[in-house]
PDBML (XML) file of the C-alpha atoms, coordinates in Angstrom:
<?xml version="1.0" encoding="UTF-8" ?>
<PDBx:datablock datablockName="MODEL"
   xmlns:PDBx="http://pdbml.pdb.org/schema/pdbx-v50.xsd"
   xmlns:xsi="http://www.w3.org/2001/XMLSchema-instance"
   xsi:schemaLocation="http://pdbml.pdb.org/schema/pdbx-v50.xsd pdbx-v50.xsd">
   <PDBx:atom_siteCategory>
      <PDBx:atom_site id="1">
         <PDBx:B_iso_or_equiv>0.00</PDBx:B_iso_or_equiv>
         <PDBx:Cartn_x>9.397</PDBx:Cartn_x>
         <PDBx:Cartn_y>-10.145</PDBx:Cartn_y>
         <PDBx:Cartn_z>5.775</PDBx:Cartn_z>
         <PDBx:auth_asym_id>A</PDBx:auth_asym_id>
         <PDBx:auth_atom_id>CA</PDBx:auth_atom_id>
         <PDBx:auth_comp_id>UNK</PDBx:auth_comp_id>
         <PDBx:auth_seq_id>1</PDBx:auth_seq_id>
         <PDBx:group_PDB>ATOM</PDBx:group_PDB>
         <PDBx:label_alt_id xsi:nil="true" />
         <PDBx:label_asym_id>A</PDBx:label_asym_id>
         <PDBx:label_atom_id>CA</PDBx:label_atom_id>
         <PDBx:label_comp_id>UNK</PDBx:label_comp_id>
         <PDBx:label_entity_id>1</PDBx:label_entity_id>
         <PDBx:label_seq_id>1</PDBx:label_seq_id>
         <PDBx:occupancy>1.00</PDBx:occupancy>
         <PDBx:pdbx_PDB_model_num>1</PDBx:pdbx_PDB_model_num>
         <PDBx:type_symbol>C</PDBx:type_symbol>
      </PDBx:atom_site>
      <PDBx:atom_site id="2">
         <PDBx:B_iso_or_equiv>0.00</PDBx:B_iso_or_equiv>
         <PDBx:Cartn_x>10.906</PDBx:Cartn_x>
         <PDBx:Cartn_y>-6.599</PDBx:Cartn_y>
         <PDBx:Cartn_z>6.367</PDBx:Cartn_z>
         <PDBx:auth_asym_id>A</PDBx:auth_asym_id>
         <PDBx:auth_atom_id>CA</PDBx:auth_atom_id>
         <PDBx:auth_comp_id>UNK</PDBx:auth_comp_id>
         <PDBx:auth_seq_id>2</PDBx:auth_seq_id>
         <PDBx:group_PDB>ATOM</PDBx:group_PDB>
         <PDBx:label_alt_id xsi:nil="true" />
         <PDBx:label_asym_id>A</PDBx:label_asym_id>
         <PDBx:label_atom_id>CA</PDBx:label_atom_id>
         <PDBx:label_comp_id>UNK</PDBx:label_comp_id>
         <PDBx:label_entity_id>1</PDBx:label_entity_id>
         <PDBx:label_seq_id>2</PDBx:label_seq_id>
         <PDBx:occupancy>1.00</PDBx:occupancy>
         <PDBx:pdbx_PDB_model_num>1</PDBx:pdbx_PDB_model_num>
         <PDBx:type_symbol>C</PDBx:type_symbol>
      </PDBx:atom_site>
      <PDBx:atom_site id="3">
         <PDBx:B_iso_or_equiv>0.00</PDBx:B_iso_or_equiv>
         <PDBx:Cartn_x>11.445</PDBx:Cartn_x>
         <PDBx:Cartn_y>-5.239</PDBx:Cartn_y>
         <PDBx:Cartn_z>2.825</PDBx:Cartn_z>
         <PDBx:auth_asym_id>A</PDBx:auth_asym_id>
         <PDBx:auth_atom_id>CA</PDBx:auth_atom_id>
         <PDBx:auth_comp_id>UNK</PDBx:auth_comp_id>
         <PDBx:auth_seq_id>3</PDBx:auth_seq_id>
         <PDBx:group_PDB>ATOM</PDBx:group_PDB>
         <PDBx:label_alt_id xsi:nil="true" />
         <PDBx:label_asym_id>A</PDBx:label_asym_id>
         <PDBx:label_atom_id>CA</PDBx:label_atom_id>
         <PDBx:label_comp_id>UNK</PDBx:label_comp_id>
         <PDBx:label_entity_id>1</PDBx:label_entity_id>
         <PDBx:label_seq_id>3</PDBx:label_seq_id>
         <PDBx:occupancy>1.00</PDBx:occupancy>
         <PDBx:pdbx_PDB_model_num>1</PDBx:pdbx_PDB_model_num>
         <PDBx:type_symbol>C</PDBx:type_symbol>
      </PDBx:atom_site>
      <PDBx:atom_site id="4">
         <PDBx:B_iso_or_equiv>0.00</PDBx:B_iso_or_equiv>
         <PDBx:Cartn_x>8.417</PDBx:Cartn_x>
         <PDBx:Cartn_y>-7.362</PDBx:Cartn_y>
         <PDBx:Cartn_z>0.953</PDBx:Cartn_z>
         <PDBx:auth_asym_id>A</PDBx:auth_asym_id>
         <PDBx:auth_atom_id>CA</PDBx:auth_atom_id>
         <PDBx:auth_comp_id>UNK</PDBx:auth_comp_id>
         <PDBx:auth_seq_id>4</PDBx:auth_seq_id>
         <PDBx:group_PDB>ATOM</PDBx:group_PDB>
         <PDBx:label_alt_id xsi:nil="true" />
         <PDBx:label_asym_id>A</PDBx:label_asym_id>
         <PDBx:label_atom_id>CA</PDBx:label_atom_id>
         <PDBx:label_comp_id>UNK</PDBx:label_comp_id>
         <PDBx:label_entity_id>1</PDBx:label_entity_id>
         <PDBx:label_seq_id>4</PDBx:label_seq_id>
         <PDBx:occupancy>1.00</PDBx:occupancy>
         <PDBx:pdbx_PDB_model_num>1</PDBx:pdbx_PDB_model_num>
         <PDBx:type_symbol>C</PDBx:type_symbol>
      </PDBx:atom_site>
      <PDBx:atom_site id="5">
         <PDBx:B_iso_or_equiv>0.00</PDBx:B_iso_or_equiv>
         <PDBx:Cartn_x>6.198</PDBx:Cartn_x>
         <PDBx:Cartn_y>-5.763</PDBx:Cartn_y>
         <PDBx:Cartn_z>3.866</PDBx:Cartn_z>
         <PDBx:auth_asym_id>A</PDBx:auth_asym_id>
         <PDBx:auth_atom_id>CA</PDBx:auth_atom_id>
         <PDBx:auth_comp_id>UNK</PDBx:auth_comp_id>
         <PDBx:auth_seq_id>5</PDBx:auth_seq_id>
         <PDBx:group_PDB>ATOM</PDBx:group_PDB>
         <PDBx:label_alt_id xsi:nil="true" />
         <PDBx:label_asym_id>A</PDBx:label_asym_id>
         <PDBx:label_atom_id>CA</PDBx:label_atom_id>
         <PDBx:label_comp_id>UNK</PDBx:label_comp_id>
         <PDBx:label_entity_id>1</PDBx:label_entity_id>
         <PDBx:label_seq_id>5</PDBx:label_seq_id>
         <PDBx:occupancy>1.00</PDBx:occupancy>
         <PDBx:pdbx_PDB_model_num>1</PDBx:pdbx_PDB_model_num>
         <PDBx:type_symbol>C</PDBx:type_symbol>
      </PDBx:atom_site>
      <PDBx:atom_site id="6">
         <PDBx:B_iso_or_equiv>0.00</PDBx:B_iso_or_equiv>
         <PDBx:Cartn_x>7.568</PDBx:Cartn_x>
         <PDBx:Cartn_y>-2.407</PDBx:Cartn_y>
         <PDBx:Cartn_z>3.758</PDBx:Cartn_z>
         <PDBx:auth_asym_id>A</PDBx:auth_asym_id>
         <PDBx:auth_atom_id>CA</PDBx:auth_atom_id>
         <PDBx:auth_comp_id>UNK</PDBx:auth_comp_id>
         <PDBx:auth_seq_id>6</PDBx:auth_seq_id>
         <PDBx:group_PDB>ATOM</PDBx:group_PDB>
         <PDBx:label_alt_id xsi:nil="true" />
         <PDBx:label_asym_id>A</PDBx:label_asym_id>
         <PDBx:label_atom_id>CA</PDBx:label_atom_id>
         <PDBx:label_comp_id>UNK</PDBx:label_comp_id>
         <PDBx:label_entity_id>1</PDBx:label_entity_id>
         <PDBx:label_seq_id>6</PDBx:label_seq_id>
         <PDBx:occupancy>1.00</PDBx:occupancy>
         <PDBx:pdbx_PDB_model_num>1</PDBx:pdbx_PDB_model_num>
         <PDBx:type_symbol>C</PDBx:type_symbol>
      </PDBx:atom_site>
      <PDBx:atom_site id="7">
         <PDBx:B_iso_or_equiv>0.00</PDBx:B_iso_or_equiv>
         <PDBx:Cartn_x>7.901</PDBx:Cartn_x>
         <PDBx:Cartn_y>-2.585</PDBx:Cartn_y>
         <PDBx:Cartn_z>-0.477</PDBx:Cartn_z>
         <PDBx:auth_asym_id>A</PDBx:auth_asym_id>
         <PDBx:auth_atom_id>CA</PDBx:auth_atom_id>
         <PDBx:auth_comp_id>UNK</PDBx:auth_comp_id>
         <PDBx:auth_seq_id>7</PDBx:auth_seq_id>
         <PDBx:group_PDB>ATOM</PDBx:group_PDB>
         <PDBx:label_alt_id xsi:nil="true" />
         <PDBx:label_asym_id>A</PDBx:label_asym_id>
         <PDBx:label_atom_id>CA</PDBx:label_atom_id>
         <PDBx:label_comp_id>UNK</PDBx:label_comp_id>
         <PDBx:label_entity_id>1</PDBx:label_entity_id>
         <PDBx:label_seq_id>7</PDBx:label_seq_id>
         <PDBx:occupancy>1.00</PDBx:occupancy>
         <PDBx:pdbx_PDB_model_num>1</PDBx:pdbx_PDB_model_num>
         <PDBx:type_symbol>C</PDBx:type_symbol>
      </PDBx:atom_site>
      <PDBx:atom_site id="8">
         <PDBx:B_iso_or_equiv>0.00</PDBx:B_iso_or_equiv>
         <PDBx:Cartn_x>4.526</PDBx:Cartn_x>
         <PDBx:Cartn_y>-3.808</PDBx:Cartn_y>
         <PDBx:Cartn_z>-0.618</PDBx:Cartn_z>
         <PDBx:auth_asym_id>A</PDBx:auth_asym_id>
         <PDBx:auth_atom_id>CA</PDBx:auth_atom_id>
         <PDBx:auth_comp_id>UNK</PDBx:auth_comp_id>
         <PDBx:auth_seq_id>8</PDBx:auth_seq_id>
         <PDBx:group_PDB>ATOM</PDBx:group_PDB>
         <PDBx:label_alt_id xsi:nil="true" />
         <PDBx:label_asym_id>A</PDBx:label_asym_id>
         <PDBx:label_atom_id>CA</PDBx:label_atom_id>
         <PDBx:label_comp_id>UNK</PDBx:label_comp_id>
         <PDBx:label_entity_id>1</PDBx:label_entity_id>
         <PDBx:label_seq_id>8</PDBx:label_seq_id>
         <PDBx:occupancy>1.00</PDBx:occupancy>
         <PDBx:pdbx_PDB_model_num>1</PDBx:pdbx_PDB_model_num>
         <PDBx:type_symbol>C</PDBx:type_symbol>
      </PDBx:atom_site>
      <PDBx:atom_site id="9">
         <PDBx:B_iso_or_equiv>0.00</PDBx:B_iso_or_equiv>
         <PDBx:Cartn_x>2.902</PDBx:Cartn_x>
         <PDBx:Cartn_y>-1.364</PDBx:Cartn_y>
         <PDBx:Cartn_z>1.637</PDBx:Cartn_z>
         <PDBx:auth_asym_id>A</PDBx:auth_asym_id>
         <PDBx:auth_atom_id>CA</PDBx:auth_atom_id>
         <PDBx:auth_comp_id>UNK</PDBx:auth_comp_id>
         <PDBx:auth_seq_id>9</PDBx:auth_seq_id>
         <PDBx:group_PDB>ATOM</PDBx:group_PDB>
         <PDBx:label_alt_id xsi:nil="true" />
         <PDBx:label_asym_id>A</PDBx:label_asym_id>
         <PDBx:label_atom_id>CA</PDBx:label_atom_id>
         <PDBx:label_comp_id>UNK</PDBx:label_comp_id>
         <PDBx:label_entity_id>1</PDBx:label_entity_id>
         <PDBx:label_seq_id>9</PDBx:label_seq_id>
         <PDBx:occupancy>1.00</PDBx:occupancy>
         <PDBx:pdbx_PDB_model_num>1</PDBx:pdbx_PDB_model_num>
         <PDBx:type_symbol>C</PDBx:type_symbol>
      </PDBx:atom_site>
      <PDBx:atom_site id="10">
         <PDBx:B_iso_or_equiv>0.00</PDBx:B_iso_or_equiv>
         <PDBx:Cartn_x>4.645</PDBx:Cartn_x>
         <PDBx:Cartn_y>1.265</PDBx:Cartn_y>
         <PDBx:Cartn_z>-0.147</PDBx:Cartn_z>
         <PDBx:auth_asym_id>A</PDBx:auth_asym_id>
         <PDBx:auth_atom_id>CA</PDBx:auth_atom_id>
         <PDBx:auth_comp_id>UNK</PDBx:auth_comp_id>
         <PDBx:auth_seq_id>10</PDBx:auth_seq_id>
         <PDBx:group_PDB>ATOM</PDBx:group_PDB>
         <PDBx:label_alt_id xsi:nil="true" />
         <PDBx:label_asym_id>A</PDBx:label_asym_id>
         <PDBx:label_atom_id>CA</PDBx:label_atom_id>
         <PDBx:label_comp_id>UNK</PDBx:label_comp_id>
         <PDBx:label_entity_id>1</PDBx:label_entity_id>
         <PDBx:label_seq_id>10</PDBx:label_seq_id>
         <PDBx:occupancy>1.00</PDBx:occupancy>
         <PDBx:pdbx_PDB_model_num>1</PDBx:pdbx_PDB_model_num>
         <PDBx:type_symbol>C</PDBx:type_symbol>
      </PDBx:atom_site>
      <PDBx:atom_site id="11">
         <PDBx:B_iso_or_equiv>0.00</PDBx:B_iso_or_equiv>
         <PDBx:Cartn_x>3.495</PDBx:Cartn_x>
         <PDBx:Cartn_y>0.030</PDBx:Cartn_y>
         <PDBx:Cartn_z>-3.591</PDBx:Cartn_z>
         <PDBx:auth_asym_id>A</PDBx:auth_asym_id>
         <PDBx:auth_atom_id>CA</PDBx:auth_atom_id>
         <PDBx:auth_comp_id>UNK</PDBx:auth_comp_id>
         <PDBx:auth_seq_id>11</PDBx:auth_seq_id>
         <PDBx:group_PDB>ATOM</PDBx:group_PDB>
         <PDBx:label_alt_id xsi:nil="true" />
         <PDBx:label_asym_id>A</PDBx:label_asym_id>
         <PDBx:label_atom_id>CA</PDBx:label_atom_id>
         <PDBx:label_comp_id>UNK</PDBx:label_comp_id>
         <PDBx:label_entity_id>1</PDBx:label_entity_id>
         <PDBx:label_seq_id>11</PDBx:label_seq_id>
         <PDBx:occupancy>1.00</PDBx:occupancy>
         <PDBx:pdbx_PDB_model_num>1</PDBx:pdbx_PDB_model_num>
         <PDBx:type_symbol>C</PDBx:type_symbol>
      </PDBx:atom_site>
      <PDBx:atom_site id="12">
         <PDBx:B_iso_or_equiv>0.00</PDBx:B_iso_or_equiv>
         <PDBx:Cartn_x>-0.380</PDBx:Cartn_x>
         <PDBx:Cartn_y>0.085</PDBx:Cartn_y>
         <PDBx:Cartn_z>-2.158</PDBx:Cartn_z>
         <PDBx:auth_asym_id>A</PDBx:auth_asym_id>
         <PDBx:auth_atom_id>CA</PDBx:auth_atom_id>
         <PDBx:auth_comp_id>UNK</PDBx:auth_comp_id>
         <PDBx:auth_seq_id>12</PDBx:auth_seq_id>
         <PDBx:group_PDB>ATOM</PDBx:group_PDB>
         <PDBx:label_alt_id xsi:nil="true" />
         <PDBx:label_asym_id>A</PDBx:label_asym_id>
         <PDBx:label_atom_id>CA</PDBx:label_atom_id>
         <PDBx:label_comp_id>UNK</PDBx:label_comp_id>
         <PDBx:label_entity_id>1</PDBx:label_entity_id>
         <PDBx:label_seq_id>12</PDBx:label_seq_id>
         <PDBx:occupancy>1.00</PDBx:occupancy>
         <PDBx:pdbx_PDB_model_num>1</PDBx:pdbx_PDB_model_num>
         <PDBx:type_symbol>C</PDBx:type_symbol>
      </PDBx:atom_site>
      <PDBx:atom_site id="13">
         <PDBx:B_iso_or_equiv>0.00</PDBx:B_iso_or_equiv>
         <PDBx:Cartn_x>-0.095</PDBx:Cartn_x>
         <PDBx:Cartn_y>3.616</PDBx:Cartn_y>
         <PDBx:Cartn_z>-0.690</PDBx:Cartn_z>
         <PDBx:auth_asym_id>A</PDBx:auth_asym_id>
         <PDBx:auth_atom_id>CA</PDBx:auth_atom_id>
         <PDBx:auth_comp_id>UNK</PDBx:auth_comp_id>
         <PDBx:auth_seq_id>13</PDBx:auth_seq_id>
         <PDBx:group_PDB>ATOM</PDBx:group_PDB>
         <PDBx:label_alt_id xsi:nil="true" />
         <PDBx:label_asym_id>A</PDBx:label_asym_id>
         <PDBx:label_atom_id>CA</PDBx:label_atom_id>
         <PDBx:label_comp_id>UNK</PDBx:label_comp_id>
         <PDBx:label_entity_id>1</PDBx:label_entity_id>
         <PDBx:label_seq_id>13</PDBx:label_seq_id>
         <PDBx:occupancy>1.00</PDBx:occupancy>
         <PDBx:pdbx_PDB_model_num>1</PDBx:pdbx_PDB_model_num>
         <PDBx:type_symbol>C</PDBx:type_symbol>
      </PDBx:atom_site>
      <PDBx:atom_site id="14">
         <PDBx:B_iso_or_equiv>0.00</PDBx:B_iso_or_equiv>
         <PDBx:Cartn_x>1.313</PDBx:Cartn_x>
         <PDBx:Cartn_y>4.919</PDBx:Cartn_y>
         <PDBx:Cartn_z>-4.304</PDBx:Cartn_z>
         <PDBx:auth_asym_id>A</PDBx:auth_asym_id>
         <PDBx:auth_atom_id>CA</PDBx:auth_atom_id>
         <PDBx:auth_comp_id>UNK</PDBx:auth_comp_id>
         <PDBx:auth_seq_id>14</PDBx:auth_seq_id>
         <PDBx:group_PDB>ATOM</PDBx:group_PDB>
         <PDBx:label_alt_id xsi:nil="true" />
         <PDBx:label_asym_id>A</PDBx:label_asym_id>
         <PDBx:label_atom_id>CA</PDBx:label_atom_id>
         <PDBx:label_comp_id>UNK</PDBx:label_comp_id>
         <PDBx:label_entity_id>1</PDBx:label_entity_id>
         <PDBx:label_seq_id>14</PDBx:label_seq_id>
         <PDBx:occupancy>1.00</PDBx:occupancy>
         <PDBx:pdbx_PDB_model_num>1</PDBx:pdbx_PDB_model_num>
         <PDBx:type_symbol>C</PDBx:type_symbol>
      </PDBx:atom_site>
      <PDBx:atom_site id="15">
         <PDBx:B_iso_or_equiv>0.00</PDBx:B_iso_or_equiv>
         <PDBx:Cartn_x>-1.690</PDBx:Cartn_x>
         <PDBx:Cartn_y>3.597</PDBx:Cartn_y>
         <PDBx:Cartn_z>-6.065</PDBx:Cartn_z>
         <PDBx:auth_asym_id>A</PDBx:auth_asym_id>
         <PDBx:auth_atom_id>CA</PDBx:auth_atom_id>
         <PDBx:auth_comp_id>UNK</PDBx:auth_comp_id>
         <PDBx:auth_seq_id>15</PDBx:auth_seq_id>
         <PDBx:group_PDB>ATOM</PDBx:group_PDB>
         <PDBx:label_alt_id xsi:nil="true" />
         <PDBx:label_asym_id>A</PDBx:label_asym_id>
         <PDBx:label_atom_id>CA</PDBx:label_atom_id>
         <PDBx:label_comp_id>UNK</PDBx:label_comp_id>
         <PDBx:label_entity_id>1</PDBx:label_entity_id>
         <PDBx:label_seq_id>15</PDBx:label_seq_id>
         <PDBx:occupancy>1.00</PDBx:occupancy>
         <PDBx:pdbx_PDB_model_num>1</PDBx:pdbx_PDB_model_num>
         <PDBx:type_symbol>C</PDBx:type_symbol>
      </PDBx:atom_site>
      <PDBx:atom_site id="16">
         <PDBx:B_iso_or_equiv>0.00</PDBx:B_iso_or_equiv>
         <PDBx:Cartn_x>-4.090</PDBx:Cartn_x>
         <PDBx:Cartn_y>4.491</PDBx:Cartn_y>
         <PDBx:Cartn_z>-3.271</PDBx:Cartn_z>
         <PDBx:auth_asym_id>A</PDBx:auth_asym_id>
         <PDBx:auth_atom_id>CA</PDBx:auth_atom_id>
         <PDBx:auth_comp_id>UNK</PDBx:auth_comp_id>
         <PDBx:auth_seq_id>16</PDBx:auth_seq_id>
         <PDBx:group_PDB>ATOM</PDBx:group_PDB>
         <PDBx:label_alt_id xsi:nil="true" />
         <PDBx:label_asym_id>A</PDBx:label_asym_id>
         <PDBx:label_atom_id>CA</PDBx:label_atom_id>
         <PDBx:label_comp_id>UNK</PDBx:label_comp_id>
         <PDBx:label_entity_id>1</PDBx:label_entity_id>
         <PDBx:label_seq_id>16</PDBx:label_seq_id>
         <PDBx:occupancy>1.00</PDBx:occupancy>
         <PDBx:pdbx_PDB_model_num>1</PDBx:pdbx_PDB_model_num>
         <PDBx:type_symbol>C</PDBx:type_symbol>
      </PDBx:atom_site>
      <PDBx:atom_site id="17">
         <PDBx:B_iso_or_equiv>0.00</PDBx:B_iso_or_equiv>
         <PDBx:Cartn_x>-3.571</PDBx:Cartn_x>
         <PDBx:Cartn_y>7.931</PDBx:Cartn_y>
         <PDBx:Cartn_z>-4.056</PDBx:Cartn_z>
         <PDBx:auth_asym_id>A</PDBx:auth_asym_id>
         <PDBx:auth_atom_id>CA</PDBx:auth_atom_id>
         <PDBx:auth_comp_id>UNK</PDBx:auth_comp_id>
         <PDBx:auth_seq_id>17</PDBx:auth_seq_id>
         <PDBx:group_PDB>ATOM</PDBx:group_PDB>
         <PDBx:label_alt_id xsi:nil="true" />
         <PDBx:label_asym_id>A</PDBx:label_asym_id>
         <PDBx:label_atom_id>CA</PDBx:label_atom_id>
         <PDBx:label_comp_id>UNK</PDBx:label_comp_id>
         <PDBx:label_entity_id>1</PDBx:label_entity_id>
         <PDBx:label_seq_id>17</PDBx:label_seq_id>
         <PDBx:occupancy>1.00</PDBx:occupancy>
         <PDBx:pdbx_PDB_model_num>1</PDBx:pdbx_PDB_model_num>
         <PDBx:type_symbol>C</PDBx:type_symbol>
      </PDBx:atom_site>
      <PDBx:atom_site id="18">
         <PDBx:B_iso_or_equiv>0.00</PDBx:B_iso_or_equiv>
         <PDBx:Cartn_x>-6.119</PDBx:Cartn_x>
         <PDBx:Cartn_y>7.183</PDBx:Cartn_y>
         <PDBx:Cartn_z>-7.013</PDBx:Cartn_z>
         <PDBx:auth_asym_id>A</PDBx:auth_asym_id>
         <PDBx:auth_atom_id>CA</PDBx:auth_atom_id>
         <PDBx:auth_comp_id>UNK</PDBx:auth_comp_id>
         <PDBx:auth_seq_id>18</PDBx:auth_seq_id>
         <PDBx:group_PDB>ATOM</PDBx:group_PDB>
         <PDBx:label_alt_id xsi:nil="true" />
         <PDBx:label_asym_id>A</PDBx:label_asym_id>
         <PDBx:label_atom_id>CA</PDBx:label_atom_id>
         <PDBx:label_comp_id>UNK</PDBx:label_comp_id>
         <PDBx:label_entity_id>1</PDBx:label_entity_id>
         <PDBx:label_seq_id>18</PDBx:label_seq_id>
         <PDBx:occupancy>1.00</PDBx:occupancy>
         <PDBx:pdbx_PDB_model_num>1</PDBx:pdbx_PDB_model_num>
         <PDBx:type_symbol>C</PDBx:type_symbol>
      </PDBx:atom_site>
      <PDBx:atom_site id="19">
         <PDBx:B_iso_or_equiv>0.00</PDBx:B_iso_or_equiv>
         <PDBx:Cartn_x>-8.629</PDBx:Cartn_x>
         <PDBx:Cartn_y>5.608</PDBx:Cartn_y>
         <PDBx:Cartn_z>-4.740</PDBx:Cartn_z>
         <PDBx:auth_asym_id>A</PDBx:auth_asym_id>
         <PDBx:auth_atom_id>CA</PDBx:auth_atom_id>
         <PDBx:auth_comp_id>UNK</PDBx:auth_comp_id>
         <PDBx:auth_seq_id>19</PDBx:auth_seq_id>
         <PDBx:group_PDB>ATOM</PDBx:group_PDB>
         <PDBx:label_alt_id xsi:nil="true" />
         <PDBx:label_asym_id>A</PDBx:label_asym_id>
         <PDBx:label_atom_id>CA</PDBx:label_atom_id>
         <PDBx:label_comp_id>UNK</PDBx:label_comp_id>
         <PDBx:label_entity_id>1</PDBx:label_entity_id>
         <PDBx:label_seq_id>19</PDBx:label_seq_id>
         <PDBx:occupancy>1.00</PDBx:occupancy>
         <PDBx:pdbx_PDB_model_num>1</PDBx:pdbx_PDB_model_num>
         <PDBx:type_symbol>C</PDBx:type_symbol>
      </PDBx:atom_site>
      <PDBx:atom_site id="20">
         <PDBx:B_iso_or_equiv>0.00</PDBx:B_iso_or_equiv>
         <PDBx:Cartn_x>-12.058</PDBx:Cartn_x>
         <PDBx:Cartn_y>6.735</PDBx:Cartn_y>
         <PDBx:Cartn_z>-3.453</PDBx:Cartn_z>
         <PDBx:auth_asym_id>A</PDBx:auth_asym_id>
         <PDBx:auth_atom_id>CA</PDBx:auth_atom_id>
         <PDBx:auth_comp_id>UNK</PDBx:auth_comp_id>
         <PDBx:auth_seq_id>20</PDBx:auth_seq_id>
         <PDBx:group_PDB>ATOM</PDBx:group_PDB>
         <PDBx:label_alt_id xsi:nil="true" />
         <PDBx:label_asym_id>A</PDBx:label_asym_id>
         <PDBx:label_atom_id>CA</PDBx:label_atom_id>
         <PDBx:label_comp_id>UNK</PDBx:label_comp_id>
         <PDBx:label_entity_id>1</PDBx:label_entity_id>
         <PDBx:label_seq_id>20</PDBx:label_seq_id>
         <PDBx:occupancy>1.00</PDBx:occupancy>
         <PDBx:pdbx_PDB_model_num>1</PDBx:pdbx_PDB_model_num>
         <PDBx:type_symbol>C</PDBx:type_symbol>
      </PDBx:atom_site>
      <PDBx:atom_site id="21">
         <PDBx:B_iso_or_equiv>0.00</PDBx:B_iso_or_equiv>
         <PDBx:Cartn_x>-12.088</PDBx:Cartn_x>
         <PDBx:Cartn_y>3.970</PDBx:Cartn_y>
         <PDBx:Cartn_z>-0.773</PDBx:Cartn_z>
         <PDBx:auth_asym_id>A</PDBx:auth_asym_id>
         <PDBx:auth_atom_id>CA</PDBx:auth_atom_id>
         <PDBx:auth_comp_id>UNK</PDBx:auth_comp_id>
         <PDBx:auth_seq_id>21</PDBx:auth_seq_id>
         <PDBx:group_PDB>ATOM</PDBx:group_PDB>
         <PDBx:label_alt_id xsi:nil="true" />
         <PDBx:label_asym_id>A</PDBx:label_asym_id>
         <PDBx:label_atom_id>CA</PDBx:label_atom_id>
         <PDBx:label_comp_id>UNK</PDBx:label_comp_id>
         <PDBx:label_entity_id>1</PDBx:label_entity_id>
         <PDBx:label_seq_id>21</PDBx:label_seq_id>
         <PDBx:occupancy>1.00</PDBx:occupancy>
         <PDBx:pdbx_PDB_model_num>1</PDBx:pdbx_PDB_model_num>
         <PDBx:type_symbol>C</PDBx:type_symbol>
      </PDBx:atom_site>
      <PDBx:atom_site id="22">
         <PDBx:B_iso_or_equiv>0.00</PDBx:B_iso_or_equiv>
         <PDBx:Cartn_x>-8.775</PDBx:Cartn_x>
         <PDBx:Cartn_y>2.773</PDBx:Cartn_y>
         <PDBx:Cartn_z>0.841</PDBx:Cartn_z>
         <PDBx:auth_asym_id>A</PDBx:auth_asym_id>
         <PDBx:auth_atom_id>CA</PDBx:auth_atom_id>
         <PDBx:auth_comp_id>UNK</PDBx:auth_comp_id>
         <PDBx:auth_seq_id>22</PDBx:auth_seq_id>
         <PDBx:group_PDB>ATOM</PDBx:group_PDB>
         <PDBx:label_alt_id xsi:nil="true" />
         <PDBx:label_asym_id>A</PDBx:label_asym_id>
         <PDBx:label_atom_id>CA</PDBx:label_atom_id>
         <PDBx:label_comp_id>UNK</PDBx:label_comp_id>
         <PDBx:label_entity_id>1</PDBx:label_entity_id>
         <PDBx:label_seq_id>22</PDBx:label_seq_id>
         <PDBx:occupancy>1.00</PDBx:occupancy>
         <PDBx:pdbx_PDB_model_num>1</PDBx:pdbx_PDB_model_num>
         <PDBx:type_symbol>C</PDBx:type_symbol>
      </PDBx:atom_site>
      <PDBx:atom_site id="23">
         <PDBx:B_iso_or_equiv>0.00</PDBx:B_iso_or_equiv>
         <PDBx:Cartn_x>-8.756</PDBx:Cartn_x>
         <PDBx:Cartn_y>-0.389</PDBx:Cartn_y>
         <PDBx:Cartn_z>3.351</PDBx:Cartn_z>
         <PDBx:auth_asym_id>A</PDBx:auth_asym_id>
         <PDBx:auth_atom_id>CA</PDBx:auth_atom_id>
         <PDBx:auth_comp_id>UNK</PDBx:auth_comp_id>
         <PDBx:auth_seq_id>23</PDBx:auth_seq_id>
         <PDBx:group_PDB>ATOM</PDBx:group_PDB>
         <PDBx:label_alt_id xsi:nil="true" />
         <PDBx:label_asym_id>A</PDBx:label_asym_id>
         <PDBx:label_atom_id>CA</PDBx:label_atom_id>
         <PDBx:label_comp_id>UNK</PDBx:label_comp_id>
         <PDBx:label_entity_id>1</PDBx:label_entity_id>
         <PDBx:label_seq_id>23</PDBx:label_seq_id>
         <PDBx:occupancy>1.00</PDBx:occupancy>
         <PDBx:pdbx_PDB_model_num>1</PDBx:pdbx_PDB_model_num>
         <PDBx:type_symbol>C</PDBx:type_symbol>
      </PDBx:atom_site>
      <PDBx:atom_site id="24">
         <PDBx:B_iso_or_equiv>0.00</PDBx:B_iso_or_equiv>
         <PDBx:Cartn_x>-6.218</PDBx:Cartn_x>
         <PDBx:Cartn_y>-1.289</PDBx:Cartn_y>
         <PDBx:Cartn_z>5.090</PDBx:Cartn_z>
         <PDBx:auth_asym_id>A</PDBx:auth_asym_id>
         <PDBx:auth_atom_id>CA</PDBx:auth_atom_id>
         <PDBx:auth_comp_id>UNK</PDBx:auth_comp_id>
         <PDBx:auth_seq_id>24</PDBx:auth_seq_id>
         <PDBx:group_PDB>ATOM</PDBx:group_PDB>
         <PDBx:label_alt_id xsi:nil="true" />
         <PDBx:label_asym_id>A</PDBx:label_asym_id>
         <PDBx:label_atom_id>CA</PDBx:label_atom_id>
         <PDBx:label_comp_id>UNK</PDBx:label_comp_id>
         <PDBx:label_entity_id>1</PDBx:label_entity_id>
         <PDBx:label_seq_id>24</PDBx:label_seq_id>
         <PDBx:occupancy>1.00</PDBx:occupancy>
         <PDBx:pdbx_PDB_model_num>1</PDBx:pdbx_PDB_model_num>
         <PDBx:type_symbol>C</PDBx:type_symbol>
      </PDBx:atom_site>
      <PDBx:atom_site id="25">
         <PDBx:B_iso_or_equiv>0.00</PDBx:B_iso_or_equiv>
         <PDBx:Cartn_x>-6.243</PDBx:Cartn_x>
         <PDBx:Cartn_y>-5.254</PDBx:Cartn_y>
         <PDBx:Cartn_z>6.889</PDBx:Cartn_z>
         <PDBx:auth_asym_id>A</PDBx:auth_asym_id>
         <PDBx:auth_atom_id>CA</PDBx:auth_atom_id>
         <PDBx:auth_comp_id>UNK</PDBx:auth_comp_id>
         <PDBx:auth_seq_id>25</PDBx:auth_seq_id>
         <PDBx:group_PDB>ATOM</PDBx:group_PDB>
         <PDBx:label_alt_id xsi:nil="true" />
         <PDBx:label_asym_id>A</PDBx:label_asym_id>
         <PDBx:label_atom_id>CA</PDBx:label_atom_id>
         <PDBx:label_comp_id>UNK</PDBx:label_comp_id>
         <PDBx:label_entity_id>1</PDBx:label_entity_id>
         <PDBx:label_seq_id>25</PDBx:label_seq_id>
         <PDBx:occupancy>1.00</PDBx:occupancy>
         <PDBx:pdbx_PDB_model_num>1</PDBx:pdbx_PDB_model_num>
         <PDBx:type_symbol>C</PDBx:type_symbol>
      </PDBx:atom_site>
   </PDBx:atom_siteCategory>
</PDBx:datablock>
């Protein structure tokens, strides 16, 4: 729903930051 989406989504791009590869499906 909404919030899960938008928490989760958030929670991904904060650890992306760290990433060498992001992909997003």
């Amino acid at each position: 729903d909404r919030a899960a989406m938008q928490a989760t989504t958030r929670d991904f791009l904060r650890e992306a930051a760290r990433a060498q590869v992001a992909v997003v499906y």
